[in-house]
C-alpha atoms as a PDB file:
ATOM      1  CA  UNK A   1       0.000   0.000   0.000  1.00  0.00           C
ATOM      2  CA  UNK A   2       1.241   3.631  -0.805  1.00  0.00           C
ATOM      3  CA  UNK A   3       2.832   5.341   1.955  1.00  0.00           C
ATOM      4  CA  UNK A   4       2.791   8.793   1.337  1.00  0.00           C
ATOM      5  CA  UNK A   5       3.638  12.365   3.295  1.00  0.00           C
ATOM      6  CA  UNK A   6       0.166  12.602   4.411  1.00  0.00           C
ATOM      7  CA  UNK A   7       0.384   8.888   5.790  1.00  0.00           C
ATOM      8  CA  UNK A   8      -1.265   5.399   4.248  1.00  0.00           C
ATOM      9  CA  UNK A   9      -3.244   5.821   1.376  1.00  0.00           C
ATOM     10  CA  UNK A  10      -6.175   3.771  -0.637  1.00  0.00           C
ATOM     11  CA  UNK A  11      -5.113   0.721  -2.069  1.00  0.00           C
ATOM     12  CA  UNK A  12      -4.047   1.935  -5.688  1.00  0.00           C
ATOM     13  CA  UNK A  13      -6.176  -0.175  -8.209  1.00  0.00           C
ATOM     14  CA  UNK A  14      -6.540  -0.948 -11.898  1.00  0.00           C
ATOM     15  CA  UNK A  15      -9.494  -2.129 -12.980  1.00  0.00           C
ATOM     16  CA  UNK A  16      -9.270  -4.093 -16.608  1.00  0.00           C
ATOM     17  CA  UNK A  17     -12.117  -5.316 -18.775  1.00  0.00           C
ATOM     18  CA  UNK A  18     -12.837  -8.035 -21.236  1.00  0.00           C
ATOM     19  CA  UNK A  19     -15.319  -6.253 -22.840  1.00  0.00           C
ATOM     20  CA  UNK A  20     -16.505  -9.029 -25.348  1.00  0.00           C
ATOM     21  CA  UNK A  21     -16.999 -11.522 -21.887  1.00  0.00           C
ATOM     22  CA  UNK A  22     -19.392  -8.845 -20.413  1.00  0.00           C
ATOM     23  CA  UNK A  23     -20.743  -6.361 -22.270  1.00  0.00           C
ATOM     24  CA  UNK A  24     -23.820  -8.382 -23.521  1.00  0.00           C
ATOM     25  CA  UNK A  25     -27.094  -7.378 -23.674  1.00  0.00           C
ATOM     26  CA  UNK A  26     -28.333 -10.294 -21.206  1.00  0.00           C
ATOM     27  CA  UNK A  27     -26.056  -9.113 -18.509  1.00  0.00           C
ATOM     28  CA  UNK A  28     -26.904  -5.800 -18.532  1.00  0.00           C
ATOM     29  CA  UNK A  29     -24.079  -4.798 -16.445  1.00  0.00           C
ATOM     30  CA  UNK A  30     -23.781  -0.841 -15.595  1.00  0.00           C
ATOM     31  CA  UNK A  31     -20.283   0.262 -15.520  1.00  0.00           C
ATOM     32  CA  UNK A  32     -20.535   3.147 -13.566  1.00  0.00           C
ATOM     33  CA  UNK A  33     -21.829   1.164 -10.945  1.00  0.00           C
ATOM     34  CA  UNK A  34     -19.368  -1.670 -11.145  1.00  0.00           C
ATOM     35  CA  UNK A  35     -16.569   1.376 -10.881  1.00  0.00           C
ATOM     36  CA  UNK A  36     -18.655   2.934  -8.006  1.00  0.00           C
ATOM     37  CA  UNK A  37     -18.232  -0.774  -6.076  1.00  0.00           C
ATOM     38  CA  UNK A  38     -14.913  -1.289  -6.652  1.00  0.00           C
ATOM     39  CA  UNK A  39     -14.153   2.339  -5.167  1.00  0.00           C
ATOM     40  CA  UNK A  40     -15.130   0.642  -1.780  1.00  0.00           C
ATOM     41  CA  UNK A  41     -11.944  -1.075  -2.320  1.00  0.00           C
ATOM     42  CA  UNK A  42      -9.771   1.518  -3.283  1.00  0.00           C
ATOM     43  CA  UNK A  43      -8.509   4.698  -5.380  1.00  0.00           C
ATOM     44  CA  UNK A  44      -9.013   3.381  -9.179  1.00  0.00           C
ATOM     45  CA  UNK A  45      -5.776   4.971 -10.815  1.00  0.00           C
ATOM     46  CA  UNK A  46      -6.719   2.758 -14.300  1.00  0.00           C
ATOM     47  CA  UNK A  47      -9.621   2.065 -16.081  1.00  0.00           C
ATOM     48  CA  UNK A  48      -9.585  -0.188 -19.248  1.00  0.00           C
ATOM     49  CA  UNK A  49     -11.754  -1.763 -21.490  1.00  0.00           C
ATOM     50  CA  UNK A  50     -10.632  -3.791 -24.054  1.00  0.00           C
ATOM     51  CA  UNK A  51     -12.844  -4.437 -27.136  1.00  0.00           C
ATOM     52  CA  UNK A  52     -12.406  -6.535 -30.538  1.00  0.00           C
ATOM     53  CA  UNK A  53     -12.232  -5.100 -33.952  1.00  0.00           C
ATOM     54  CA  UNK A  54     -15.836  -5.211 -34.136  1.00  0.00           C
ATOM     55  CA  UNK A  55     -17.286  -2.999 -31.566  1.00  0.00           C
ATOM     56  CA  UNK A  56     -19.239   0.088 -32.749  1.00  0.00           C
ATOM     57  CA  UNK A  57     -17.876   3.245 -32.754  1.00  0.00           C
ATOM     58  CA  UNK A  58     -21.067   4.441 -30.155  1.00  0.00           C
ATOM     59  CA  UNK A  59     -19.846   1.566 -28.052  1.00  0.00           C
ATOM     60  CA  UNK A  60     -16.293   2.835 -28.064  1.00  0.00           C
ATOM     61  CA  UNK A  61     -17.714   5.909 -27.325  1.00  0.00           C
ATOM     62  CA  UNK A  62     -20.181   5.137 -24.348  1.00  0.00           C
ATOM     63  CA  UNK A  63     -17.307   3.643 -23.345  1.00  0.00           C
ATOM     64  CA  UNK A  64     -14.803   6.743 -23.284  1.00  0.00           C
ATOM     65  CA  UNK A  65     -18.542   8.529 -21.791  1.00  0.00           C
ATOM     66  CA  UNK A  66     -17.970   6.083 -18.774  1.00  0.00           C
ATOM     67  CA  UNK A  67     -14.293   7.049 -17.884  1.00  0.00           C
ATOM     68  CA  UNK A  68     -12.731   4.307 -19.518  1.00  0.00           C
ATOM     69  CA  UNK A  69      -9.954   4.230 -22.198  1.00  0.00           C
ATOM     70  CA  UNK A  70     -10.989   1.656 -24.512  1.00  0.00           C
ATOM     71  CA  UNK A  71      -8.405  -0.784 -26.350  1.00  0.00           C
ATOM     72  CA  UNK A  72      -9.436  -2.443 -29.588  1.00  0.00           C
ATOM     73  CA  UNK A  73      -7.288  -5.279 -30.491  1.00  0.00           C
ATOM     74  CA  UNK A  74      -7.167  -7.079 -34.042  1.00  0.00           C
ATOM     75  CA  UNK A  75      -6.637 -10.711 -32.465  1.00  0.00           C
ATOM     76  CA  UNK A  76      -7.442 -12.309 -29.360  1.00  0.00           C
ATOM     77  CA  UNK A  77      -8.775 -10.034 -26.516  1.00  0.00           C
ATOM     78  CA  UNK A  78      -7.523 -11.889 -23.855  1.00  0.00           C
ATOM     79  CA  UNK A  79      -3.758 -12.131 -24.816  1.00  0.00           C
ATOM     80  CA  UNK A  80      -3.868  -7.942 -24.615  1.00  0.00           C
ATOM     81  CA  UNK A  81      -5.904  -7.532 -21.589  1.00  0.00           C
ATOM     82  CA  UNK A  82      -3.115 -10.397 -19.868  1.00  0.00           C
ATOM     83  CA  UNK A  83      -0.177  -8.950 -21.313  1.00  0.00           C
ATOM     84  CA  UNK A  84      -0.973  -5.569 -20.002  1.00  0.00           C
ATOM     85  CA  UNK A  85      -2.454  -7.361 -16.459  1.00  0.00           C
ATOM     86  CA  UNK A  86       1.217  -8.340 -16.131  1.00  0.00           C
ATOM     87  CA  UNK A  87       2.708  -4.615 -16.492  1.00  0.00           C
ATOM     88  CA  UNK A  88       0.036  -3.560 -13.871  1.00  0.00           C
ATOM     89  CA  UNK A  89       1.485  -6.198 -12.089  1.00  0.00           C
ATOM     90  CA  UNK A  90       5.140  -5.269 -12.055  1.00  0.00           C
ATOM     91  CA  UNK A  91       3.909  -1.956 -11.502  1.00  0.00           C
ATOM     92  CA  UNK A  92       4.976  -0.450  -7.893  1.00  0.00           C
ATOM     93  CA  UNK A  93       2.155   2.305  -8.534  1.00  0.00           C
ATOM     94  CA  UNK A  94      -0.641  -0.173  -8.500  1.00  0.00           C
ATOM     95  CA  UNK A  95      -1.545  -2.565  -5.543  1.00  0.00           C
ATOM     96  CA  UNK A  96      -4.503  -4.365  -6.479  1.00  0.00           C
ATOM     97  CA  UNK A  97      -5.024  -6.301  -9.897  1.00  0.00           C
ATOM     98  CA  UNK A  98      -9.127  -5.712 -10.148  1.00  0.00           C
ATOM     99  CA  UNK A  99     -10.159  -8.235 -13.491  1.00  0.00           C
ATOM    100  CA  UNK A 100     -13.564  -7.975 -14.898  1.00  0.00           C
ATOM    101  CA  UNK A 101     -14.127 -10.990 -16.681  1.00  0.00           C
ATOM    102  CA  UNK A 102     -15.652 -13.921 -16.537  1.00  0.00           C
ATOM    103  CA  UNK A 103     -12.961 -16.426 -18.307  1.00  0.00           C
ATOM    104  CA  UNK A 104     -10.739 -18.828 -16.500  1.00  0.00           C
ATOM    105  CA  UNK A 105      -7.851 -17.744 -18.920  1.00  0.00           C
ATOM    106  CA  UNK A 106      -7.027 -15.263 -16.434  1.00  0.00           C
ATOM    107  CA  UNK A 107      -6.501 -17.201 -13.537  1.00  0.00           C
ATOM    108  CA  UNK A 108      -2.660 -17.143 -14.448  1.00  0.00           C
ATOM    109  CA  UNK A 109      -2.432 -13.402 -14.122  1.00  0.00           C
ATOM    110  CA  UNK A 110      -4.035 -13.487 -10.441  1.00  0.00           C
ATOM    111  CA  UNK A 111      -1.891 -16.023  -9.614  1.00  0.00           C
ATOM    112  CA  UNK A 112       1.123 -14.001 -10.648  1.00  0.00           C
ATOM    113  CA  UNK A 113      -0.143 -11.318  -8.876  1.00  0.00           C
ATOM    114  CA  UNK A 114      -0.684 -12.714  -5.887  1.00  0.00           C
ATOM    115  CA  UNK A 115       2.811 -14.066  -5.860  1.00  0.00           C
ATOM    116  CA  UNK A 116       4.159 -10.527  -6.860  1.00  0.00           C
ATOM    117  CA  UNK A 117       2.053  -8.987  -3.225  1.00  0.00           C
ATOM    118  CA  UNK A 118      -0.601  -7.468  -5.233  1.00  0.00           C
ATOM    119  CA  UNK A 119      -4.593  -7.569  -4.192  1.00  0.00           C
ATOM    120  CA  UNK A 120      -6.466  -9.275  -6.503  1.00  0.00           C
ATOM    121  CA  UNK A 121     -10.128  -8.657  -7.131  1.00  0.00           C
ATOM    122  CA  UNK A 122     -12.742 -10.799 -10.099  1.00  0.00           C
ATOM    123  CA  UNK A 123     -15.664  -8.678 -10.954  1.00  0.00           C
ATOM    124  CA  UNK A 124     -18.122 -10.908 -12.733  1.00  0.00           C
ATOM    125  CA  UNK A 125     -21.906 -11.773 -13.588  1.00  0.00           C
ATOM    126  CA  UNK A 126     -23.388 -14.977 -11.641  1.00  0.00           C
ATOM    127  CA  UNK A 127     -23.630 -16.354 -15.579  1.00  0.00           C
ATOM    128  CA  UNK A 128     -21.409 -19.021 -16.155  1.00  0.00           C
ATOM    129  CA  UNK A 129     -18.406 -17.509 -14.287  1.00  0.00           C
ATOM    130  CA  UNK A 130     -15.362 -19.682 -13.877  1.00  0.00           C
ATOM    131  CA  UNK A 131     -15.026 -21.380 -10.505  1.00  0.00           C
ATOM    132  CA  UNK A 132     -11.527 -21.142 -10.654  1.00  0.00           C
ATOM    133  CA  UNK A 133     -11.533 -17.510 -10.941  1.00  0.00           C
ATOM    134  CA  UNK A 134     -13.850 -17.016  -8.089  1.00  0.00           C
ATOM    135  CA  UNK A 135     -11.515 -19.205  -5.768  1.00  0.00           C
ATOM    136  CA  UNK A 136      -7.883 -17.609  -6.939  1.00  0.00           C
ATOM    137  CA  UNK A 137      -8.637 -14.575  -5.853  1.00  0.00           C
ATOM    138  CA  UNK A 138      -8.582 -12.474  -3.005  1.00  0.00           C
ATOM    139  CA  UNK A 139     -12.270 -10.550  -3.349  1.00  0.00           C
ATOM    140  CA  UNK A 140     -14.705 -11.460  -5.554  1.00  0.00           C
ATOM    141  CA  UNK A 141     -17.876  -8.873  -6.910  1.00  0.00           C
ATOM    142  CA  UNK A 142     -20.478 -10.661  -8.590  1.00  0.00           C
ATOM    143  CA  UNK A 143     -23.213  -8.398 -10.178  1.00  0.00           C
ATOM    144  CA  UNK A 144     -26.213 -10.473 -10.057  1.00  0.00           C
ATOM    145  CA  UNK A 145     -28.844  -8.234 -11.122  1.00  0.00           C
ATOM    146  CA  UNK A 146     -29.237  -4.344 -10.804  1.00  0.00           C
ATOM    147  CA  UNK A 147     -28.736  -3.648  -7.383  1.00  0.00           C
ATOM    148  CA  UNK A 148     -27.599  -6.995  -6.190  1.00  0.00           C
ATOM    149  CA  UNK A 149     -24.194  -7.233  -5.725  1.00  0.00           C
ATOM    150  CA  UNK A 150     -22.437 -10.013  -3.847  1.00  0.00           C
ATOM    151  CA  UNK A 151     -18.716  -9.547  -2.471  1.00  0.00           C
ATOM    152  CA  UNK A 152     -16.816 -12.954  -0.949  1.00  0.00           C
ATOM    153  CA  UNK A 153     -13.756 -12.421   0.441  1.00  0.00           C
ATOM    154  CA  UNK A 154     -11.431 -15.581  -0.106  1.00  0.00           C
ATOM    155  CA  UNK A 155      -8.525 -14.162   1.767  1.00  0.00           C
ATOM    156  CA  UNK A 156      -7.539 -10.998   3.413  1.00  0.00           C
END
């Protein structure tokens, strides 16, 4: 945790998200309340969404409306969204890793985290999210419908 002149601080957090894993229409999943959540937790310093080649241009732009900075990759989502997990990781201006996804394939990057002292938090839909993701790492936010929002805490 930052230790600054004016004493501790929030736990610094960047908050990535697999945008083609959540942003569907059946999820309905607000953003600005998933970022107003995970500022229980912490200061968020980043906020990312990553998006295929395919999203709109009003999605990229709701997007940029909700404070994030969107990434559109030409291949694979998840192999950008990892890759820059891991600088977030080796980052000693960050302290927690906060994932929004819903895809086991990240379960390496909280591991790595973990093992590098960083916080680790899965923010996820109660749809078909991956067990191993909810028991890797340390907090867990499930959005389960407007309004209802679970938190587990696997480790503190």
């Amino acid at each position: 945790m930052f230790d600054g002149i004016f004493g501790r601080g929030k736990p610094r957090i960047a908050l990535l998200v697999d945008g083609p894993n959540i942003l569907r229409k059946s999820f309905s999943i607000d953003l600005v309340a998933v970022k107003k959540e995970l500022m229980k937790h912490g200061e968020i310093r980043i906020a990312r969404i990553y998006l295929n080649q395919y999203a709109s241009e009003k999605l990229i732009e709701a997007m940029v409306n909700q404070g994030f900075d969107t990434i559109t990759t030409t291949g694979d989502v998840d192999v950008t969204m990892a890759i820059e997990a891991m600088e977030y990781v080796l980052s000693p201006s960050i302290d927690t890793i906060a994932l929004m996804t819903r895809d086991t394939d990240y379960r390496p990057v909280l591991v790595k985290a973990k093992a590098h002292g960083k916080k680790t938090i899965i923010i996820a839909t109660d749809v078909a999210f991956s067990a191993a993701l909810r028991n890797t790492a340390d907090k867990v936010v499930i959005f389960k419908a407007p309004g209802n929002i679970e938190t587990i805490i696997n480790s503190e």
